[in-house]
C-alpha atoms as a PDB file:
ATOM      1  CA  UNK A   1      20.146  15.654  12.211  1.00  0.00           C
ATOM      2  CA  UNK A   2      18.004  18.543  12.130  1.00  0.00           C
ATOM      3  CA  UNK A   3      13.868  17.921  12.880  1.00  0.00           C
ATOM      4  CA  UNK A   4      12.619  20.043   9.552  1.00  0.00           C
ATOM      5  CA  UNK A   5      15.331  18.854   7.189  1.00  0.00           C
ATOM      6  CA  UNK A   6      14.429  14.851   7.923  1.00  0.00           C
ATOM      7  CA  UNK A   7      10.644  15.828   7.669  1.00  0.00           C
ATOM      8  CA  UNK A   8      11.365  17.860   4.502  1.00  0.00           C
ATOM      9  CA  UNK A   9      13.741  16.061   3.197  1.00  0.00           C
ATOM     10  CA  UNK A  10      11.216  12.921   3.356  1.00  0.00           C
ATOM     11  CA  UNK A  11       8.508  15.491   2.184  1.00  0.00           C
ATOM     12  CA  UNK A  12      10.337  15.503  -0.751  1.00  0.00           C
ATOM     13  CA  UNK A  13      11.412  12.368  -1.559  1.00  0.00           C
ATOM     14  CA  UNK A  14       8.205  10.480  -0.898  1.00  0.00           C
ATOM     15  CA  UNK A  15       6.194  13.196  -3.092  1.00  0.00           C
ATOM     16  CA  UNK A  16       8.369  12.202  -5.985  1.00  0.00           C
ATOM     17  CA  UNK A  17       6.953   9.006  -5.841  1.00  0.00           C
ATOM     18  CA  UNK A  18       3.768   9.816  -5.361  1.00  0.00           C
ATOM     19  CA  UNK A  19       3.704  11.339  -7.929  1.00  0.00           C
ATOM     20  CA  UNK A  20       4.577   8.666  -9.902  1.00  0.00           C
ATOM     21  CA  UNK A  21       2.305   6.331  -7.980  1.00  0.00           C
ATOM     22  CA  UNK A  22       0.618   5.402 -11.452  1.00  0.00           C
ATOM     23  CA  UNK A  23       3.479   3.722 -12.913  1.00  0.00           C
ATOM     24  CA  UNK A  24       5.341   2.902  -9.819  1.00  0.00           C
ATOM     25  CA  UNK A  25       5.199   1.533  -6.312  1.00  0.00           C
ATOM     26  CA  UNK A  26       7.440   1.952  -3.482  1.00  0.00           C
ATOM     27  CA  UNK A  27       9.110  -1.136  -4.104  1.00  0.00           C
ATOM     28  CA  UNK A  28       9.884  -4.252  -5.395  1.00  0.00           C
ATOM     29  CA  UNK A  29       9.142  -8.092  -4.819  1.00  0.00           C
ATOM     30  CA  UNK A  30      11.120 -10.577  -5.597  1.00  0.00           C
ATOM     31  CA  UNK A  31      10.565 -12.022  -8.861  1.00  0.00           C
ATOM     32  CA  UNK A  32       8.035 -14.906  -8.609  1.00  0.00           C
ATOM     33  CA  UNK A  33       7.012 -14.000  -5.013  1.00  0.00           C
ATOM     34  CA  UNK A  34       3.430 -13.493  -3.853  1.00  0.00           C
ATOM     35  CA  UNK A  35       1.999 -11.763  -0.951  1.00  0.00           C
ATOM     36  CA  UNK A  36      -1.810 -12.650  -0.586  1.00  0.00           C
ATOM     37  CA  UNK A  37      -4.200 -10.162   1.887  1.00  0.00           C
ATOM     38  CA  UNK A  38      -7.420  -9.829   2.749  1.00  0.00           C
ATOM     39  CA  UNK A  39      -9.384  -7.530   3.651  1.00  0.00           C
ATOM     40  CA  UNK A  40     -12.886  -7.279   5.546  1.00  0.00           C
ATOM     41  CA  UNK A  41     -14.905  -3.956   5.701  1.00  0.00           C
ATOM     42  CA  UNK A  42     -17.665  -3.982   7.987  1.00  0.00           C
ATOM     43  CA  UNK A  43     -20.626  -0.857   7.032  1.00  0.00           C
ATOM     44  CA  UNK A  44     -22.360  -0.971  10.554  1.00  0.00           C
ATOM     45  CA  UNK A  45     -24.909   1.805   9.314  1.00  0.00           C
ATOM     46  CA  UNK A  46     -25.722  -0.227   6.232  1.00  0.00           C
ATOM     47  CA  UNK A  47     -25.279  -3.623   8.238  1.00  0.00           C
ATOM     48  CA  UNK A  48     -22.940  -4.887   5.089  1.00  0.00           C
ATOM     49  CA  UNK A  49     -19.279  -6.431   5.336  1.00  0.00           C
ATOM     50  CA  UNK A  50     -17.550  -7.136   2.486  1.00  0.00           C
ATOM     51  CA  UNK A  51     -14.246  -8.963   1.984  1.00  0.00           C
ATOM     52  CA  UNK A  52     -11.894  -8.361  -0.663  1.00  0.00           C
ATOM     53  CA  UNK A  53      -8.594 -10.621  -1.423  1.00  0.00           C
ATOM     54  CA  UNK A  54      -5.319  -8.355  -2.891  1.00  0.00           C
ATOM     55  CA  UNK A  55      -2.550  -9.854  -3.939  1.00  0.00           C
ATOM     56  CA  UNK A  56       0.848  -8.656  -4.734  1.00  0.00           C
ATOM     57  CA  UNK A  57       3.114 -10.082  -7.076  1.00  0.00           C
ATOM     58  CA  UNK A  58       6.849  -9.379  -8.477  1.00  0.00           C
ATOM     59  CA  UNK A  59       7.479 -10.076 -12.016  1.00  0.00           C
ATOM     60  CA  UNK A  60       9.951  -9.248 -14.491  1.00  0.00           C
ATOM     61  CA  UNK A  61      13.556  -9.893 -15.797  1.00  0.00           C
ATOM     62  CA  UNK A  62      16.181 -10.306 -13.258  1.00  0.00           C
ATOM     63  CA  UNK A  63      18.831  -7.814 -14.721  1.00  0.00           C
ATOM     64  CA  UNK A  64      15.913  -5.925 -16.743  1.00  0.00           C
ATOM     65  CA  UNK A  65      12.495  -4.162 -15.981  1.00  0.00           C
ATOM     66  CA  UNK A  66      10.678  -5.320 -12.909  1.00  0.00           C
ATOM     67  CA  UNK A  67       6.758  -4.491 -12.040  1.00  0.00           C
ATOM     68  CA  UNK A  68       4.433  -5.129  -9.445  1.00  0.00           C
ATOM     69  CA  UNK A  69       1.394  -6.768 -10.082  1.00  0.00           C
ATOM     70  CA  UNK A  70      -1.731  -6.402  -7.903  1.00  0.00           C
ATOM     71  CA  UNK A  71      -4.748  -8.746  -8.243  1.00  0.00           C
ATOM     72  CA  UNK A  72      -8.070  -7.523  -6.308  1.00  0.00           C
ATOM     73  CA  UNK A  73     -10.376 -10.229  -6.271  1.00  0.00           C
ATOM     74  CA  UNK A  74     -13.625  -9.519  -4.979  1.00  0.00           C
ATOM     75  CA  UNK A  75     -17.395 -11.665  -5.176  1.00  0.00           C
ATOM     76  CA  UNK A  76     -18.306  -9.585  -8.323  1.00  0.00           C
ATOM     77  CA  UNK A  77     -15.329  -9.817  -9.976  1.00  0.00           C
ATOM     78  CA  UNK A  78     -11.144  -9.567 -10.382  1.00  0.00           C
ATOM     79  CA  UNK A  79      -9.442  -6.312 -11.345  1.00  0.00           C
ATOM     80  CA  UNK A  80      -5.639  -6.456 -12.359  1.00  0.00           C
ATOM     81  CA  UNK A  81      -3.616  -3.377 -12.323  1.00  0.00           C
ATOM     82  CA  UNK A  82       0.512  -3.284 -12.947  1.00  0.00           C
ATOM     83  CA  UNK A  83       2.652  -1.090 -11.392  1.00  0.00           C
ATOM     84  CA  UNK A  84       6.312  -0.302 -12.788  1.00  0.00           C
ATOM     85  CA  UNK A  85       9.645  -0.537  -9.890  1.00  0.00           C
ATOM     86  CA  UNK A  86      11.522   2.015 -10.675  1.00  0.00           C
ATOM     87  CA  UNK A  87      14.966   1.421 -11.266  1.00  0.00           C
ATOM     88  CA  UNK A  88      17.882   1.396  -8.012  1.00  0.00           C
ATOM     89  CA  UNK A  89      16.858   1.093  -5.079  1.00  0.00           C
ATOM     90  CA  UNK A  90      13.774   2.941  -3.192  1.00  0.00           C
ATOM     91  CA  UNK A  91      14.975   5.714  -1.739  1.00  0.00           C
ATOM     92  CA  UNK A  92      13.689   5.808   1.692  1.00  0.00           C
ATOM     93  CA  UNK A  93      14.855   2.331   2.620  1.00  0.00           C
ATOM     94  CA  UNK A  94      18.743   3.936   0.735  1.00  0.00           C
ATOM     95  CA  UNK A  95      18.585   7.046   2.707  1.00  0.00           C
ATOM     96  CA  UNK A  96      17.000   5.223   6.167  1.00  0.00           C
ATOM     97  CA  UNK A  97      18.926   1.638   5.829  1.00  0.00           C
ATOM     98  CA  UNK A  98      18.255  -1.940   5.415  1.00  0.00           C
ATOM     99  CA  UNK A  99      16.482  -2.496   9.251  1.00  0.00           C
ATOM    100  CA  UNK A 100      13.495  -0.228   8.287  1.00  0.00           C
ATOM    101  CA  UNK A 101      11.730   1.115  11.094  1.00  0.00           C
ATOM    102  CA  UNK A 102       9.279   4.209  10.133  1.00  0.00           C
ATOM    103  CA  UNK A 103       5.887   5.993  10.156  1.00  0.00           C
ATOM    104  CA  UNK A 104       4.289   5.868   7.326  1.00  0.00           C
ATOM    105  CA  UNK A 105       0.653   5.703   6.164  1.00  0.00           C
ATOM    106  CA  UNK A 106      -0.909   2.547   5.171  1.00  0.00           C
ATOM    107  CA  UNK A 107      -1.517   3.770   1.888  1.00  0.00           C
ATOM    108  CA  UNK A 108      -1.962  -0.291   0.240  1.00  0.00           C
ATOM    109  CA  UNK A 109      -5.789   0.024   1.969  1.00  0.00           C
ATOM    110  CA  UNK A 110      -6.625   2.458  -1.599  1.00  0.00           C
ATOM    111  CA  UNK A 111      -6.428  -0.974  -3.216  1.00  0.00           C
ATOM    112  CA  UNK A 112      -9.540  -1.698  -1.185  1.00  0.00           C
ATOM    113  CA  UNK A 113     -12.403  -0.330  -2.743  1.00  0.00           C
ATOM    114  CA  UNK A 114     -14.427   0.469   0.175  1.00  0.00           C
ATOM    115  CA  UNK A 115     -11.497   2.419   1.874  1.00  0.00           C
ATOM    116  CA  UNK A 116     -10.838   4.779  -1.668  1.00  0.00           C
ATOM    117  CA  UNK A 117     -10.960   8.284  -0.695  1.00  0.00           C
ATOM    118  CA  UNK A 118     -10.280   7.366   3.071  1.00  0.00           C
ATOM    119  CA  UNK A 119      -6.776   8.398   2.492  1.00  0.00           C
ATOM    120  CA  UNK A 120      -5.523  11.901   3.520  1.00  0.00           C
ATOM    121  CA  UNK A 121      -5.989  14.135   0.493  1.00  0.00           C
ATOM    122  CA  UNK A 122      -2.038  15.964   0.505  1.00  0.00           C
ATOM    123  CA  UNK A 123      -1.246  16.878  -3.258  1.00  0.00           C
ATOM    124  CA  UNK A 124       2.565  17.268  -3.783  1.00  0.00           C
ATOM    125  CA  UNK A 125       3.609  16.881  -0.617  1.00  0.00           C
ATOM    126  CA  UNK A 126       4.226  13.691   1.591  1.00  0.00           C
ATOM    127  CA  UNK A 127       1.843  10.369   2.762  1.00  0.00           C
ATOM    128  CA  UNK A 128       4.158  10.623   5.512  1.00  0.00           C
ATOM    129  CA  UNK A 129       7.004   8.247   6.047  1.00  0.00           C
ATOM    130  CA  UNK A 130       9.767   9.278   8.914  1.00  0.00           C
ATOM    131  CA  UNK A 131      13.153   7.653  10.317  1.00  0.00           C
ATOM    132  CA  UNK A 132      12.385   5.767  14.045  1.00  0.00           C
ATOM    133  CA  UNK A 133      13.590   8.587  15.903  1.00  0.00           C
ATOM    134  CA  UNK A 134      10.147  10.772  15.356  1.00  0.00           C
ATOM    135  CA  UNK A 135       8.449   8.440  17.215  1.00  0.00           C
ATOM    136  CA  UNK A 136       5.326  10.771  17.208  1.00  0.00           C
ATOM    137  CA  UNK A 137       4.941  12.903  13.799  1.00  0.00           C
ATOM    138  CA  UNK A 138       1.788  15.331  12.946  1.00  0.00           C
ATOM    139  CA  UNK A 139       1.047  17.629  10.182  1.00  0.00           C
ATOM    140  CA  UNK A 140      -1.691  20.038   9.613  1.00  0.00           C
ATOM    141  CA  UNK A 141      -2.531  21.355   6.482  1.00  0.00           C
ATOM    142  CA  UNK A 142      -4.989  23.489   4.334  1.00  0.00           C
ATOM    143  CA  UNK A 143      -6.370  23.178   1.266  1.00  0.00           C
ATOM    144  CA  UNK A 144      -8.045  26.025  -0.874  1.00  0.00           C
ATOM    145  CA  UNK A 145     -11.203  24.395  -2.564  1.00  0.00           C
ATOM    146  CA  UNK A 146     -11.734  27.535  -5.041  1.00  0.00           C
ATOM    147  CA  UNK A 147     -12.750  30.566  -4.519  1.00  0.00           C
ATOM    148  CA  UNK A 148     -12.375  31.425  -0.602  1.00  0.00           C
ATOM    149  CA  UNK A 149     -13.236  28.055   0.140  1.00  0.00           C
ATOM    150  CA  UNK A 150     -10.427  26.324   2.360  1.00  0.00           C
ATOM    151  CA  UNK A 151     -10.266  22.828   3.645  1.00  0.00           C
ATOM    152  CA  UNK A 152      -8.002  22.092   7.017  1.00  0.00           C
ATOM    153  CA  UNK A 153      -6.706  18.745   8.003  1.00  0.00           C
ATOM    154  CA  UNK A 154      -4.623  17.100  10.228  1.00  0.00           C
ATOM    155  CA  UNK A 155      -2.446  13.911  10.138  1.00  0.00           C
ATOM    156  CA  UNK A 156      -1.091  12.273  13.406  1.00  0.00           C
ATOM    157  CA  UNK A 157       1.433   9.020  12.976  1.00  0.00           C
ATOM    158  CA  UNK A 158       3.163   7.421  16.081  1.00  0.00           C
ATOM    159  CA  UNK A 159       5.110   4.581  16.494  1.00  0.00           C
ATOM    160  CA  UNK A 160       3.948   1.741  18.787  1.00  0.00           C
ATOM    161  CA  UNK A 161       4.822  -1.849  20.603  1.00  0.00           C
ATOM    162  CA  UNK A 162       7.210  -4.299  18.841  1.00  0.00           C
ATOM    163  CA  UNK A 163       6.310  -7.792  18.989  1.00  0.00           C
ATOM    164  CA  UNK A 164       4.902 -10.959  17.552  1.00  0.00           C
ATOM    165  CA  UNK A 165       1.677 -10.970  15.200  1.00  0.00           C
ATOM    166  CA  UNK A 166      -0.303 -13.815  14.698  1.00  0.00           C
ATOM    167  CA  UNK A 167      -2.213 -13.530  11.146  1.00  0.00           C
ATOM    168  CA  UNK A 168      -3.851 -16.714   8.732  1.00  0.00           C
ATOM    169  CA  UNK A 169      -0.240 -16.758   7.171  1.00  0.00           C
ATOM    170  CA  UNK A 170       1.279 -17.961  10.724  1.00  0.00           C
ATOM    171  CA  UNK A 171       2.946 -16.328  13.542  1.00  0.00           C
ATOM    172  CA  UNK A 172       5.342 -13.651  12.669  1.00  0.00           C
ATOM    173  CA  UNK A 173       8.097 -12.150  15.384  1.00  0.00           C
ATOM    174  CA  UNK A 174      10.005  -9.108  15.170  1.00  0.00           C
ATOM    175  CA  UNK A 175       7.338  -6.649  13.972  1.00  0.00           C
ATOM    176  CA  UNK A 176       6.538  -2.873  14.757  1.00  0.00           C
ATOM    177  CA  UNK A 177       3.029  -1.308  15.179  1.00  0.00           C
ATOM    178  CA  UNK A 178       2.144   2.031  14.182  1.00  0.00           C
ATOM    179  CA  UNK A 179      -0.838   4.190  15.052  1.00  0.00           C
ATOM    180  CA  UNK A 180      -2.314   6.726  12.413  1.00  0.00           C
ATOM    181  CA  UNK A 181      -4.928   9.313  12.621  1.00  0.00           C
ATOM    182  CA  UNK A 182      -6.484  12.249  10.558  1.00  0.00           C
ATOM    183  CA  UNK A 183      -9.162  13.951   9.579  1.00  0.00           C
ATOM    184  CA  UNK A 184     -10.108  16.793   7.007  1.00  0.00           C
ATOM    185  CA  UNK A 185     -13.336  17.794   5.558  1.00  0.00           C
ATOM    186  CA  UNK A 186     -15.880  15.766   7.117  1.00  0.00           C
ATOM    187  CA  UNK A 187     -13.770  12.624   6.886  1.00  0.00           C
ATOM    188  CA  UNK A 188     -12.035  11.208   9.721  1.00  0.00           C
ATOM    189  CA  UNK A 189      -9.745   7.854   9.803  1.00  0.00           C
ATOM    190  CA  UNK A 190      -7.630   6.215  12.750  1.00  0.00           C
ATOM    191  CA  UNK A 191      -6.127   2.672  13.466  1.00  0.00           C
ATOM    192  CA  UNK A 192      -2.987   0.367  14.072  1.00  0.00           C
ATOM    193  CA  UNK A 193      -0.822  -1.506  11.337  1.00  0.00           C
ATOM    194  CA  UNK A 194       2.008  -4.093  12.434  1.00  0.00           C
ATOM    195  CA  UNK A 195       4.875  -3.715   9.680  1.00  0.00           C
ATOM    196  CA  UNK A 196       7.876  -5.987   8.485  1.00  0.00           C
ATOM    197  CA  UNK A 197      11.264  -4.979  10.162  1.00  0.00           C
ATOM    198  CA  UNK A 198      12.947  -6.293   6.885  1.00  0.00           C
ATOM    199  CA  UNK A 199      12.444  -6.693   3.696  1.00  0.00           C
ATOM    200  CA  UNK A 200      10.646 -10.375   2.884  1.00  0.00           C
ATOM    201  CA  UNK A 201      10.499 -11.745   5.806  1.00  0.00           C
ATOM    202  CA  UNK A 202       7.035 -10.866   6.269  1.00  0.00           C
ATOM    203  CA  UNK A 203       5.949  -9.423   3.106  1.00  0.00           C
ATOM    204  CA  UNK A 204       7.243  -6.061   1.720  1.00  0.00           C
ATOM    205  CA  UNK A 205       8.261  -3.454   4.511  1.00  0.00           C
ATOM    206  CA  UNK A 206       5.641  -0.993   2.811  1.00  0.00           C
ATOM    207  CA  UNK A 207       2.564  -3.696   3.463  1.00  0.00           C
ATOM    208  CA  UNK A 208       1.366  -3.808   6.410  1.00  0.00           C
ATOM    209  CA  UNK A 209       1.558  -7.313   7.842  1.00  0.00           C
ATOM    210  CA  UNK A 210      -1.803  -6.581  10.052  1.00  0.00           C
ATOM    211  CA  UNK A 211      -4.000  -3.673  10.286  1.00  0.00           C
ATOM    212  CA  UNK A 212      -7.252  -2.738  11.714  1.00  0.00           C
ATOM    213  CA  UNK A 213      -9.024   0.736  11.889  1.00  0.00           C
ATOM    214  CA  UNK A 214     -12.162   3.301  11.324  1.00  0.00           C
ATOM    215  CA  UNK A 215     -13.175   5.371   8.829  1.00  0.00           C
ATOM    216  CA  UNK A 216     -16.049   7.777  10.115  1.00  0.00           C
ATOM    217  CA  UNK A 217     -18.797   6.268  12.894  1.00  0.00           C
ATOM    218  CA  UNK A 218     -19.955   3.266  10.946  1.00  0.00           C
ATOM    219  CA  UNK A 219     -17.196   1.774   8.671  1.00  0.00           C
ATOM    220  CA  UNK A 220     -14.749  -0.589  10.875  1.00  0.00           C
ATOM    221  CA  UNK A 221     -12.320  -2.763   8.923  1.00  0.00           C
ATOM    222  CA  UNK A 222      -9.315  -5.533   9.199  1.00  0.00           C
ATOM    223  CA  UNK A 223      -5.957  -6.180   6.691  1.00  0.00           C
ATOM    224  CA  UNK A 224      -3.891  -9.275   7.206  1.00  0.00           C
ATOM    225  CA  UNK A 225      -1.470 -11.497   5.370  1.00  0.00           C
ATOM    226  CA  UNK A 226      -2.966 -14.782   4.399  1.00  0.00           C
ATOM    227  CA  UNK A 227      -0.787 -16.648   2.536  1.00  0.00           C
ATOM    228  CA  UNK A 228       2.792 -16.517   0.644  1.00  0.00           C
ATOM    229  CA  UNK A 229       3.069 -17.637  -2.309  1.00  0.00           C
ATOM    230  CA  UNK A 230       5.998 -18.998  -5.075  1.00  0.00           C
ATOM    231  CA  UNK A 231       4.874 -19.876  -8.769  1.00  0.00           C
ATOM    232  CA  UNK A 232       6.818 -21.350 -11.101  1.00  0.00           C
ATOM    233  CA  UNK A 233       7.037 -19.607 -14.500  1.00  0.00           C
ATOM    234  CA  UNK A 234       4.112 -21.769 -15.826  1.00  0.00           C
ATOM    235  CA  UNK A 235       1.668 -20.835 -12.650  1.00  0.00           C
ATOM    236  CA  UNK A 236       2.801 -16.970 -12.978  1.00  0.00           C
ATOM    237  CA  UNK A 237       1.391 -16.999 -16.875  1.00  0.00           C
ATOM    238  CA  UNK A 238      -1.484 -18.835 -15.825  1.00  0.00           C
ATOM    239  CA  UNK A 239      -1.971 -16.360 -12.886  1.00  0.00           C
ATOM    240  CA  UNK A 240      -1.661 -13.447 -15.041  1.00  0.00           C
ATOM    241  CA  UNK A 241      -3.777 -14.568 -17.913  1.00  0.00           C
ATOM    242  CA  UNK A 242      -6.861 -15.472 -15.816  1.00  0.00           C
ATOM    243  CA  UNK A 243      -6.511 -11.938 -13.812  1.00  0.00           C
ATOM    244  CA  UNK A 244      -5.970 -10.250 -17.328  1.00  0.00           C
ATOM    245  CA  UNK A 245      -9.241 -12.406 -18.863  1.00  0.00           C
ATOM    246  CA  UNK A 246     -11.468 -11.475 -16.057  1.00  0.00           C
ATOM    247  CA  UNK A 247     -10.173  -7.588 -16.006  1.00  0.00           C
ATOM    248  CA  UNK A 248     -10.922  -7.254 -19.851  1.00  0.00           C
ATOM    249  CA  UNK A 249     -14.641  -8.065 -18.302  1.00  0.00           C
ATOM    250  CA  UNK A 250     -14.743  -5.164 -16.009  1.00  0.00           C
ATOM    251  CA  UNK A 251     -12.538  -2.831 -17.810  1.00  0.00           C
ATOM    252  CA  UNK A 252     -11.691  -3.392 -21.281  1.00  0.00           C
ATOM    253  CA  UNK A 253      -9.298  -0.574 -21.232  1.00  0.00           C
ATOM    254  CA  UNK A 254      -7.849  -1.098 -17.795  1.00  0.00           C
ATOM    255  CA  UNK A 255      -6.896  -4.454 -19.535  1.00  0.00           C
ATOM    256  CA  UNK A 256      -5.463  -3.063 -22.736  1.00  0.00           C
ATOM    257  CA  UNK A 257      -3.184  -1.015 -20.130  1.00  0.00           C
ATOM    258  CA  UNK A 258      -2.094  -3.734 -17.643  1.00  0.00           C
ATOM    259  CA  UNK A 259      -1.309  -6.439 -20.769  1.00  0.00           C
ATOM    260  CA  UNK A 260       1.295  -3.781 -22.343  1.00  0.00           C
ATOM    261  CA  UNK A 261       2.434  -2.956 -19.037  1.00  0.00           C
ATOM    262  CA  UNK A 262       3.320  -6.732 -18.974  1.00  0.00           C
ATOM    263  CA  UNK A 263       4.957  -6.569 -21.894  1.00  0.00           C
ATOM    264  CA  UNK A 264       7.298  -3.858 -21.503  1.00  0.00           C
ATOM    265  CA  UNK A 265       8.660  -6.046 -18.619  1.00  0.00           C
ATOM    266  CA  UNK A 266       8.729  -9.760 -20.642  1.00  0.00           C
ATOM    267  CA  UNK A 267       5.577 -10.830 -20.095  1.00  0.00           C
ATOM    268  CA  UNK A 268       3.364 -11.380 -23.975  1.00  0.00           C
ATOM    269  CA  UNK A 269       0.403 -12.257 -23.007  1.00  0.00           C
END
């Protein structure tokens, strides 16, 4: 297959769903399935670290509307936002295959809210994701800022060792690594993320199973799957009540958004 049509062709599909990254996610979980994380952000200039817990949840009807719920619990509070699947299947692991092996950026650290804004800032286009046989993939790119004002970047994504990770969630075989790199503006960010080869067996194959990387000089920080989980119907309500009770603190309208969200999908809450 030609070079520029797969990274083009990707290009295009994956900016589709960025686009539609408010209402949707890449893809699904099965229903009543959750994948718990956590995270640890260490501020060397400041001397803080702080630790936040994400966890991702698939609910929904089996033949109907299906969502993915993410819960961000951190010391000062829990935030719960809902993000719609969209219907068939995700079209990079249709176009690649079930045995996913690709470069992509770990873009699940945004739900980490130390690491906001550490993603690359590509409007339209790709957060890259390409088939095994790029095994090294770059981009550089420009941004005008207004007026004559242009910003230049750079993204670098390779593919790494296979192997066995070892996590709080247990030992996991059969994993790839990928590096990533880039920098723009006056922001730079680099590391390593071990992904699932297939869907489930170690969490969704666009979560990052382990990861570990820097932002900058001073911010160094850790991802890794601690626990999964399978609730019941009763212990999914419960779930999603308390996250929805203690979101209405934070954000009242952030709430509002997430309970009809719910909803739309079977959930009255």
């Amino acid at each position: 297959m030609n070079r520029m049509w797969v990274l083009w062709g990707l290009a295009f599909t994956i900016g589709l769903l960025v686009e539609a990254a408010v209402q949707s996610v890449p893809g699904g979980i099965e229903l009543g399935t959750g994948w718990v994380y956590r995270a640890v952000v260490e501020d060397l200039f400041r001397g803080v670290t702080r630790t936040t817990t994400v966890t991702f949840l698939g609910v929904g009807e089996p033949q109907g509307r299906q969502a993915v719920v993410v819960i961000t619990a951190r010391e000062w509070g829990t935030v719960l936002n809902v993000y719609l699947v969209p219907p068939g299947p995700d079209p990079l692991t249709a176009w690649i295959g079930p045995d996913l092996v690709v470069l992509r950026w770990p873009n699940v650290l945004d739900h980490v809210p130390e690491l906001r804004g550490a993603r690359p800032p590509l409007e339209g286009f790709v957060f890259p994701a390409v088939p095994m046989e790029e095994l090294n993939w770059s981009l550089s790119f420009q941004m005008r800022l207004g007026g004559s004002a242009v910003e230049r970047g750079e993204i670098r994504l390779a593919l790494g060792p296979h192997g066995e990770v070892t996590v709080p969630a247990g030992m996991y075989a059969g994993l790839y690594s990928t590096t990533y790199f880039a920098n723009w503006g006056t922001i730079s960010h680099q590391g390593r993320a071990w992904w699932p080869r297939e869907e489930g067996t170690a969490g969704p194959v666009w979560i990052p199973v382990r990861a570990e990387g820097t932002v900058g000089a001073t911010v160094q920080y850790s991802w890794e799957l601690v626990e999964r989980r399978v609730l019941d119907a009763e212990e999914l309500r419960a779930l999603l009540r308390d996250a929805l009770q203690a979101t209405e603190k934070e954000n009242p309208v952030q709430a509002r958004e997430a309970r009809e969200a719910l909803r739309s999908v079977g959930f009255d809450l």
